[in-house]
PDB file of N, CA and C in Angstrom:
ATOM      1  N   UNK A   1     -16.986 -24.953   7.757  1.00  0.00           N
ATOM      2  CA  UNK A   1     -16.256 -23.921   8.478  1.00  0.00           C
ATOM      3  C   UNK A   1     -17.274 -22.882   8.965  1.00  0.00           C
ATOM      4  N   UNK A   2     -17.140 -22.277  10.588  1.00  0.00           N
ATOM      5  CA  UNK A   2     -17.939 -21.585  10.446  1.00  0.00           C
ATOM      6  C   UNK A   2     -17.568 -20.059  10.193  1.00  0.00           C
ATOM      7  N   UNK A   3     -18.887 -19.129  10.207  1.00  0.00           N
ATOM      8  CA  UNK A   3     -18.735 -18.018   9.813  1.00  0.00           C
ATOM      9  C   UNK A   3     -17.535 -17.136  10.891  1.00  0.00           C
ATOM     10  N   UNK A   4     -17.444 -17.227  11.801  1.00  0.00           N
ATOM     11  CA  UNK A   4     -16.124 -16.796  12.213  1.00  0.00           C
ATOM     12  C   UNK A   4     -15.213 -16.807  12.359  1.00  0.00           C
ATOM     13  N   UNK A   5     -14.997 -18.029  11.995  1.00  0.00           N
ATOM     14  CA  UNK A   5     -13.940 -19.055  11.919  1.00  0.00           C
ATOM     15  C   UNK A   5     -13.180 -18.576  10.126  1.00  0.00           C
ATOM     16  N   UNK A   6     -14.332 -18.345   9.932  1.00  0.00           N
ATOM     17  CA  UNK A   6     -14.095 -17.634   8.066  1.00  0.00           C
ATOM     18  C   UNK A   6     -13.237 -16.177   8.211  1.00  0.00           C
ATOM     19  N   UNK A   7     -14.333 -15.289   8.960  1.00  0.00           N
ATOM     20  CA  UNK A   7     -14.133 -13.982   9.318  1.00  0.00           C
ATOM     21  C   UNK A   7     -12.665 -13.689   9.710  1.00  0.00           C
ATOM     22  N   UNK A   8     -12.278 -14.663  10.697  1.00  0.00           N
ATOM     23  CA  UNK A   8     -10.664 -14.632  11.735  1.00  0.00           C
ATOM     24  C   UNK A   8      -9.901 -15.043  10.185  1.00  0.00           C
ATOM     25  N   UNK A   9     -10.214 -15.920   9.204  1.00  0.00           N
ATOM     26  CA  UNK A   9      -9.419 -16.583   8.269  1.00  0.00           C
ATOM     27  C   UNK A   9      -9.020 -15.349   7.418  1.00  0.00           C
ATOM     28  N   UNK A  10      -9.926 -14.422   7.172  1.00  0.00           N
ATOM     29  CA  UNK A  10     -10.342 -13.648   5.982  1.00  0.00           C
ATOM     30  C   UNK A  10      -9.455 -12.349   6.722  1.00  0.00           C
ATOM     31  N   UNK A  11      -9.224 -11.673   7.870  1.00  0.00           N
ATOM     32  CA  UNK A  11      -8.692 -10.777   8.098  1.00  0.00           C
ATOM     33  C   UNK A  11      -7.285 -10.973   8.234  1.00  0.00           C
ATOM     34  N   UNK A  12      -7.111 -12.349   8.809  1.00  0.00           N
ATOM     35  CA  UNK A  12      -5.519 -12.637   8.634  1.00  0.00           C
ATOM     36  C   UNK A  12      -4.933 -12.674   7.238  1.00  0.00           C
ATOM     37  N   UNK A  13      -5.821 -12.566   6.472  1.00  0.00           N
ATOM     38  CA  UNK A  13      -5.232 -12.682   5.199  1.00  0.00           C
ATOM     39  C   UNK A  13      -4.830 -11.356   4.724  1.00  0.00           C
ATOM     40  N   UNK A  14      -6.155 -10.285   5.212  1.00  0.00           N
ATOM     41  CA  UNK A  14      -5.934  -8.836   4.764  1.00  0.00           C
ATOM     42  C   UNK A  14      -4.494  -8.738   5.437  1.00  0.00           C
ATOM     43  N   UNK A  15      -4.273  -8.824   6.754  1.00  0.00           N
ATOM     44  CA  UNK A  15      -3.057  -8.597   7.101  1.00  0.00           C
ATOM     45  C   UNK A  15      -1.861  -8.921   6.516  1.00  0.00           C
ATOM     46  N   UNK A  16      -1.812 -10.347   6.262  1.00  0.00           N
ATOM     47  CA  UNK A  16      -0.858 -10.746   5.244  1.00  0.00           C
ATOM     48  C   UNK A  16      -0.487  -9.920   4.425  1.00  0.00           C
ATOM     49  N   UNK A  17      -1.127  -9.913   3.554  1.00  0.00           N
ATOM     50  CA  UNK A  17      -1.533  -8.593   2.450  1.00  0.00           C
ATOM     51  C   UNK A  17      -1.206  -7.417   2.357  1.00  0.00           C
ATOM     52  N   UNK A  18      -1.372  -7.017   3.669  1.00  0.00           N
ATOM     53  CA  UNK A  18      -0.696  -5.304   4.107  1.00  0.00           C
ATOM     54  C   UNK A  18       0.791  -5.318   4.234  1.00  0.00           C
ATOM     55  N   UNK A  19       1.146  -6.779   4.756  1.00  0.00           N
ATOM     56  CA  UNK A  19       2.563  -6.620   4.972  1.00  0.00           C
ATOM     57  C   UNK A  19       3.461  -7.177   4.051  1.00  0.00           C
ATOM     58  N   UNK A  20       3.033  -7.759   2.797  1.00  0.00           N
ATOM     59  CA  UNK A  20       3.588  -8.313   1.839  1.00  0.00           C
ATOM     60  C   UNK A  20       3.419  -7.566   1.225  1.00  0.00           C
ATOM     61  N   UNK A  21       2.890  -6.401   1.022  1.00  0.00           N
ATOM     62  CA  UNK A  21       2.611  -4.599   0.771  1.00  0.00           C
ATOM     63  C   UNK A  21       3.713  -4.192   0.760  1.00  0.00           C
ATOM     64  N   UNK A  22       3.693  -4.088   2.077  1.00  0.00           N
ATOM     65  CA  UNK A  22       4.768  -3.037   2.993  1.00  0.00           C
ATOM     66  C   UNK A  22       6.093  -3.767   2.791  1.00  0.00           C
ATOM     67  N   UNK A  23       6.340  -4.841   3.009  1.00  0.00           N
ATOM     68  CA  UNK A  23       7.328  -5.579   2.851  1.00  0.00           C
ATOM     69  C   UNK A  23       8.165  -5.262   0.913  1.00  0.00           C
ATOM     70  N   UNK A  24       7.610  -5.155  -0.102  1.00  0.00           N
ATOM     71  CA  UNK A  24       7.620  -4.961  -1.364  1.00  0.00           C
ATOM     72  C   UNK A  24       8.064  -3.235  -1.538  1.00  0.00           C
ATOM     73  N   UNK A  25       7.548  -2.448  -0.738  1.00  0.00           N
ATOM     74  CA  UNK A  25       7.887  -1.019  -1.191  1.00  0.00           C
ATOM     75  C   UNK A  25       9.032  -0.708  -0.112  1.00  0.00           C
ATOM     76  N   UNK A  26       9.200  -1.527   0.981  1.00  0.00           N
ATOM     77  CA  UNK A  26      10.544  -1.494   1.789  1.00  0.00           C
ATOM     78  C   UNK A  26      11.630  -2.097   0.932  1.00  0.00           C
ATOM     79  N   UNK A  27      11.482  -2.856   0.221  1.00  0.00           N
ATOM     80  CA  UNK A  27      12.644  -3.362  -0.905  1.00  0.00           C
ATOM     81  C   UNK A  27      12.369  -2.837  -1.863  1.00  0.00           C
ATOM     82  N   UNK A  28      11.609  -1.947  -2.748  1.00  0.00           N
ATOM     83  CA  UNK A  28      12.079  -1.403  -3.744  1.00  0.00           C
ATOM     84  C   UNK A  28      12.434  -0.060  -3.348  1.00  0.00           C
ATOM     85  N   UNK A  29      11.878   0.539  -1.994  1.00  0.00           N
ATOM     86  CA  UNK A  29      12.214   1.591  -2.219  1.00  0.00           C
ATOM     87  C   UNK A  29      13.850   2.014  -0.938  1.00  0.00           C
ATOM     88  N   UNK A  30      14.036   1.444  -0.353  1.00  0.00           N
ATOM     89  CA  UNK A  30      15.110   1.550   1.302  1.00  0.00           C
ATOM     90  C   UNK A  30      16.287   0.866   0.949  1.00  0.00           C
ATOM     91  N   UNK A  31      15.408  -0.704   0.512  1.00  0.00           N
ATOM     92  CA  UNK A  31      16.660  -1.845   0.405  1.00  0.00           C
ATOM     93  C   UNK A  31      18.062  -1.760  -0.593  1.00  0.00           C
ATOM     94  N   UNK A  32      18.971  -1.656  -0.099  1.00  0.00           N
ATOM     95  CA  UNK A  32      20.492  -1.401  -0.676  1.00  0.00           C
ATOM     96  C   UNK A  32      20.700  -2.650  -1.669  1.00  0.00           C
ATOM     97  N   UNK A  33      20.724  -3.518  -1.007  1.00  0.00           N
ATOM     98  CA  UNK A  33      20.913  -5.031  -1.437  1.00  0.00           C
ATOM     99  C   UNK A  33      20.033  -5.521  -2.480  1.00  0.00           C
ATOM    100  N   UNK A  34      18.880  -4.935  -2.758  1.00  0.00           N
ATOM    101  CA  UNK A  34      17.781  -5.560  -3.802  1.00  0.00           C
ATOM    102  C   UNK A  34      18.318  -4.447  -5.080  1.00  0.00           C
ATOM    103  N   UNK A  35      18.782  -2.872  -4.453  1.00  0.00           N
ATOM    104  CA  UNK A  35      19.481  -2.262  -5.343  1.00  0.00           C
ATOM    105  C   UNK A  35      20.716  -3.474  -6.668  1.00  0.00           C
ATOM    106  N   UNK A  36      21.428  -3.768  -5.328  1.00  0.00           N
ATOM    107  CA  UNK A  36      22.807  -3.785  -6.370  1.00  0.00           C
ATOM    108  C   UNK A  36      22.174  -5.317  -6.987  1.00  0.00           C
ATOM    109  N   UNK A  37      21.395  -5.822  -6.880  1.00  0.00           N
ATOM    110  CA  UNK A  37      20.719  -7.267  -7.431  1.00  0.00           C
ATOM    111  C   UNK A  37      20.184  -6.713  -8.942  1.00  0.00           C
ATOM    112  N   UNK A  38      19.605  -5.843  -8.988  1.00  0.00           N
ATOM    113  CA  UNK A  38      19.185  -4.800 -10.627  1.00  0.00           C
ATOM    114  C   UNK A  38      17.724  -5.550 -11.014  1.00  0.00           C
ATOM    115  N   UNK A  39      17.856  -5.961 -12.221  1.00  0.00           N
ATOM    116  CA  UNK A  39      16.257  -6.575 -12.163  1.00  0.00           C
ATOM    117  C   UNK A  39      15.539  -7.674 -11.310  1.00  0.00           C
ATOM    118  N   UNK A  40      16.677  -8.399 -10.825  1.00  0.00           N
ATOM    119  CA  UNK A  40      15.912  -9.288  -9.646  1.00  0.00           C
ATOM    120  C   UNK A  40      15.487  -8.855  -8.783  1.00  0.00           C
ATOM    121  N   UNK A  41      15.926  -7.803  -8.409  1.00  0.00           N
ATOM    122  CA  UNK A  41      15.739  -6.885  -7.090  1.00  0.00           C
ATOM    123  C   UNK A  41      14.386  -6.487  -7.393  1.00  0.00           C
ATOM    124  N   UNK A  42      14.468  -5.551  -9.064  1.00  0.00           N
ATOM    125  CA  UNK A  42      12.835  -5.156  -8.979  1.00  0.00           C
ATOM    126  C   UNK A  42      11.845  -6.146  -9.115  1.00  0.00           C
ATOM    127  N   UNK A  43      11.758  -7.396  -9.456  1.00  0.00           N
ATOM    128  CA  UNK A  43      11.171  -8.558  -9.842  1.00  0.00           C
ATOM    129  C   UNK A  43      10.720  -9.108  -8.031  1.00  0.00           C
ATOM    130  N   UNK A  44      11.369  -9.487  -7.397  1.00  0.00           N
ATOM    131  CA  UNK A  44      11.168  -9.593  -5.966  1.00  0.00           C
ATOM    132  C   UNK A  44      10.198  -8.457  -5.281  1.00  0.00           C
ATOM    133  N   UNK A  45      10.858  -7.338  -5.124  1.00  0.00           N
ATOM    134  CA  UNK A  45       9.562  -6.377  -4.713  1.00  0.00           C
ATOM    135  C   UNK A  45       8.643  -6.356  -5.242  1.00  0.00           C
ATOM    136  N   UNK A  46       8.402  -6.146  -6.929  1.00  0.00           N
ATOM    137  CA  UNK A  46       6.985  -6.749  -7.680  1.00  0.00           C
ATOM    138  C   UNK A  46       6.180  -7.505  -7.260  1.00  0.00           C
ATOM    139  N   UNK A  47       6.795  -9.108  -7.425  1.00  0.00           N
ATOM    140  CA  UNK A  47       5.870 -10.369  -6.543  1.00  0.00           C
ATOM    141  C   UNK A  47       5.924  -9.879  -4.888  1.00  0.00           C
ATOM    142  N   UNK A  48       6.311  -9.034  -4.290  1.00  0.00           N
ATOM    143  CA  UNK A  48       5.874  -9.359  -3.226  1.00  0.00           C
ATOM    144  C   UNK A  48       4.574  -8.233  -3.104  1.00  0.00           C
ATOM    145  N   UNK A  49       4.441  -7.190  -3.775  1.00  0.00           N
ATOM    146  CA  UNK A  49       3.696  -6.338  -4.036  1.00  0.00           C
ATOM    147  C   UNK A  49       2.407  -6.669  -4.269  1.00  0.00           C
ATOM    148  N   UNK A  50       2.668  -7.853  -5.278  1.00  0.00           N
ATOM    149  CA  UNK A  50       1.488  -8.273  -5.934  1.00  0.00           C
ATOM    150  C   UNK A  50       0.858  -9.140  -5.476  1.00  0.00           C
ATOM    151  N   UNK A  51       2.025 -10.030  -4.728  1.00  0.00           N
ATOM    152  CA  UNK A  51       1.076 -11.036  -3.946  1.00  0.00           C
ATOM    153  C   UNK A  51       0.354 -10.534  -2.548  1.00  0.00           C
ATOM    154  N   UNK A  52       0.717  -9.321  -1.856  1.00  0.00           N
ATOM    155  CA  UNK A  52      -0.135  -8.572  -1.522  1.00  0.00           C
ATOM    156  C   UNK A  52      -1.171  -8.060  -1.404  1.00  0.00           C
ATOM    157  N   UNK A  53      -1.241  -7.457  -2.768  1.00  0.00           N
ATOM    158  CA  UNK A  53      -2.579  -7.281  -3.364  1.00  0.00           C
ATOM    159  C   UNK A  53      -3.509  -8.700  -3.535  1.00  0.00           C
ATOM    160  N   UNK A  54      -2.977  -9.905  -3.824  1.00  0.00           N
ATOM    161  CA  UNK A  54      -3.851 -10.784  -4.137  1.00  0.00           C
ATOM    162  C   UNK A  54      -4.327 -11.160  -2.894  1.00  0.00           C
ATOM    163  N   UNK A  55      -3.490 -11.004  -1.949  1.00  0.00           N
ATOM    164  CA  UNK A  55      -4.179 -11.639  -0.752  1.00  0.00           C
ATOM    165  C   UNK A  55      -5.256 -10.439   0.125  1.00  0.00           C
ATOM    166  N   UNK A  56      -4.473  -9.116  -0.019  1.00  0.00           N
ATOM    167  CA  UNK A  56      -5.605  -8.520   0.542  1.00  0.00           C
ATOM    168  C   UNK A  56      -6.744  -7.481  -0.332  1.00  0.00           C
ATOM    169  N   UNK A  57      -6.489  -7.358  -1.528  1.00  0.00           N
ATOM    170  CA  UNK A  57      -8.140  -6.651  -2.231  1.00  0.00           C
ATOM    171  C   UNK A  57      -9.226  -7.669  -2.440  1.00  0.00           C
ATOM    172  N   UNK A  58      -9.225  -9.241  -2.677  1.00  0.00           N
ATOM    173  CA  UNK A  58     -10.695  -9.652  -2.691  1.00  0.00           C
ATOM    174  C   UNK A  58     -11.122 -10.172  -1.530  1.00  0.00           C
ATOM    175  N   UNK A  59      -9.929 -10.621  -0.437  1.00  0.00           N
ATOM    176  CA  UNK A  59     -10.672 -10.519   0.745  1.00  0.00           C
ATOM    177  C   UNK A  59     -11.744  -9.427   1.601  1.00  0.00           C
ATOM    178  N   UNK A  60     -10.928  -8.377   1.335  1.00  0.00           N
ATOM    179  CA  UNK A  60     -11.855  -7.354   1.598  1.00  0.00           C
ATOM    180  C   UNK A  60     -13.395  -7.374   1.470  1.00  0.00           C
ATOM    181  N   UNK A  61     -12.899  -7.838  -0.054  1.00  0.00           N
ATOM    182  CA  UNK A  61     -14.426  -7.333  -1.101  1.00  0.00           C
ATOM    183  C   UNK A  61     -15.568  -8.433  -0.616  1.00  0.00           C
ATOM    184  N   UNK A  62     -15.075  -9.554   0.067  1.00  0.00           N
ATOM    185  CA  UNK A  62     -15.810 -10.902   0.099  1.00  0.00           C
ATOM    186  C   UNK A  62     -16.348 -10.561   1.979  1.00  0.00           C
ATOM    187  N   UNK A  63     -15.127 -10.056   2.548  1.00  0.00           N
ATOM    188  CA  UNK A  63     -15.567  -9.509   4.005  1.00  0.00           C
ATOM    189  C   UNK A  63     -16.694  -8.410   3.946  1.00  0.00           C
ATOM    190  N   UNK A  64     -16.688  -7.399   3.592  1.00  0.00           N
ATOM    191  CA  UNK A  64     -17.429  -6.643   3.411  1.00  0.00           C
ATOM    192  C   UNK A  64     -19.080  -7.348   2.544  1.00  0.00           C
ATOM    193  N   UNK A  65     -19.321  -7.992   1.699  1.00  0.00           N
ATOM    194  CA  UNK A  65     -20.248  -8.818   1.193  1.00  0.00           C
ATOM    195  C   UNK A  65     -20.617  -9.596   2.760  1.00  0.00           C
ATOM    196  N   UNK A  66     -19.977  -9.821   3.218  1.00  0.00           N
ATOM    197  CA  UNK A  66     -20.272 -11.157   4.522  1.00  0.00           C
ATOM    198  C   UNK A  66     -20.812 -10.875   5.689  1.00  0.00           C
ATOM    199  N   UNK A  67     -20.204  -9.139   5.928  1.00  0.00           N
ATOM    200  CA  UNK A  67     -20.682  -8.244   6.640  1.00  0.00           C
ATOM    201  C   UNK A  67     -22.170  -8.002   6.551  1.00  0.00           C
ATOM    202  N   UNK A  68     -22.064  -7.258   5.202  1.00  0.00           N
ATOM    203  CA  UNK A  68     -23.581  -6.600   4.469  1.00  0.00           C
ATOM    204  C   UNK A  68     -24.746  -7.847   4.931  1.00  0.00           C
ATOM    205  N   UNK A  69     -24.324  -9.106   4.793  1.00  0.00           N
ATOM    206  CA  UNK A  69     -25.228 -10.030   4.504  1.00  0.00           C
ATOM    207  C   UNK A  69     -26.045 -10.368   5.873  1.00  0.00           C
ATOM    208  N   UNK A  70     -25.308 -10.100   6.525  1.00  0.00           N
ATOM    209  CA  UNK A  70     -25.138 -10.379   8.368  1.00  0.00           C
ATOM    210  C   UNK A  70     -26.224  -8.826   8.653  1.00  0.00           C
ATOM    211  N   UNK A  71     -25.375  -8.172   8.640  1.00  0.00           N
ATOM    212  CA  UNK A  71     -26.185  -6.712   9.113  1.00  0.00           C
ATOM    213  C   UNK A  71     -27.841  -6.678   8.390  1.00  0.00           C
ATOM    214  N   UNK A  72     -28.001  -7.401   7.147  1.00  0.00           N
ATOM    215  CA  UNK A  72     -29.393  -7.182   6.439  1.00  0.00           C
ATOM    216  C   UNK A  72     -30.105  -8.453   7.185  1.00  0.00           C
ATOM    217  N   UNK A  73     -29.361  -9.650   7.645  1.00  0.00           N
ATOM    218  CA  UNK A  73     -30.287 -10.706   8.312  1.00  0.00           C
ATOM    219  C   UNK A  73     -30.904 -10.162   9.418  1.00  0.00           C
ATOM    220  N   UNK A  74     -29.907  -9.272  10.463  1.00  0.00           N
ATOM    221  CA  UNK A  74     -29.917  -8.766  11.775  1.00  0.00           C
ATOM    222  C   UNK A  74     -31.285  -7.626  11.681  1.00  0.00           C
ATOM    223  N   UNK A  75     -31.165  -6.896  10.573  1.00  0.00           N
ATOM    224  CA  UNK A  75     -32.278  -5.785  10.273  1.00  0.00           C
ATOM    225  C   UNK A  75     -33.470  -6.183   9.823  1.00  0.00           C
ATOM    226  N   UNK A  76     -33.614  -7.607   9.423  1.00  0.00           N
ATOM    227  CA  UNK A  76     -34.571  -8.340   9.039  1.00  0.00           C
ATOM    228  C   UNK A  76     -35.538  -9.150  10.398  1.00  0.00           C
ATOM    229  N   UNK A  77     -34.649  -9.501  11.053  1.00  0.00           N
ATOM    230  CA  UNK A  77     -34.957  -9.732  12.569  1.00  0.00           C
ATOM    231  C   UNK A  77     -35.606  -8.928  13.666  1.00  0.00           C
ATOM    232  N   UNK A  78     -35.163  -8.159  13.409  1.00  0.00           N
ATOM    233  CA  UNK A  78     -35.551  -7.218  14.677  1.00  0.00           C
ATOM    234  C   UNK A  78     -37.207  -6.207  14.524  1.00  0.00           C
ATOM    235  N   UNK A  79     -37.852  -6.381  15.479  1.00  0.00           N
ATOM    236  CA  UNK A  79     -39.496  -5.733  14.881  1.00  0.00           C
ATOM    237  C   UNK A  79     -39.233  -4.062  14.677  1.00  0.00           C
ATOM    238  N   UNK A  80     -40.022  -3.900  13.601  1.00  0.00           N
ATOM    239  CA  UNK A  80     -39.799  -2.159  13.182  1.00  0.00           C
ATOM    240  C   UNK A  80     -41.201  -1.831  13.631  1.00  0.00           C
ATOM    241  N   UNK A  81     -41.098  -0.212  14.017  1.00  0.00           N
ATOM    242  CA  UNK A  81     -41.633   0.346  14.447  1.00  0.00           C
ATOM    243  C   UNK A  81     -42.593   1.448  13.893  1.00  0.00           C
TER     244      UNK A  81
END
């Protein structure tokens, strides 16, 4: 796979992530219907919360590493003065 092909993979995921976020605190906190459900209701916003988080905090952490790695090849390249 290549590296941008990674990069495009790795941000769609953060996105995911943001909205399986957002999606989780719109049902625990707006949703009527996840109300009158009682602990399933909070159990649903939980996993969606969490699977959130799983999809977007180590992508980050692995984008940012992928970044760094790129920007130090690029600075390694170029003649200093």
């Amino acid at each position: 796979m290549s590296e941008q092909r990674l990069i495009l993979l790795l941000k769609s995921s953060i996105i995911l992530g943001l909205c399986l976020i957002s999606l989780g605190i719109y049902f625990h906190m707006f949703s009527d219907y996840m109300h009158s459900l009682g602990v399933r209701g909070i159990i649903i916003s939980a996993l969606c919360i969490a699977l959130g988080l799983i999809f977007s905090l180590p992508t980050k952490m692995y984008l940012t590493f992928l970044l760094m790695k790129r920007e130090a090849e690029l600075a390694s390249k170029t003649p200093k003065s």
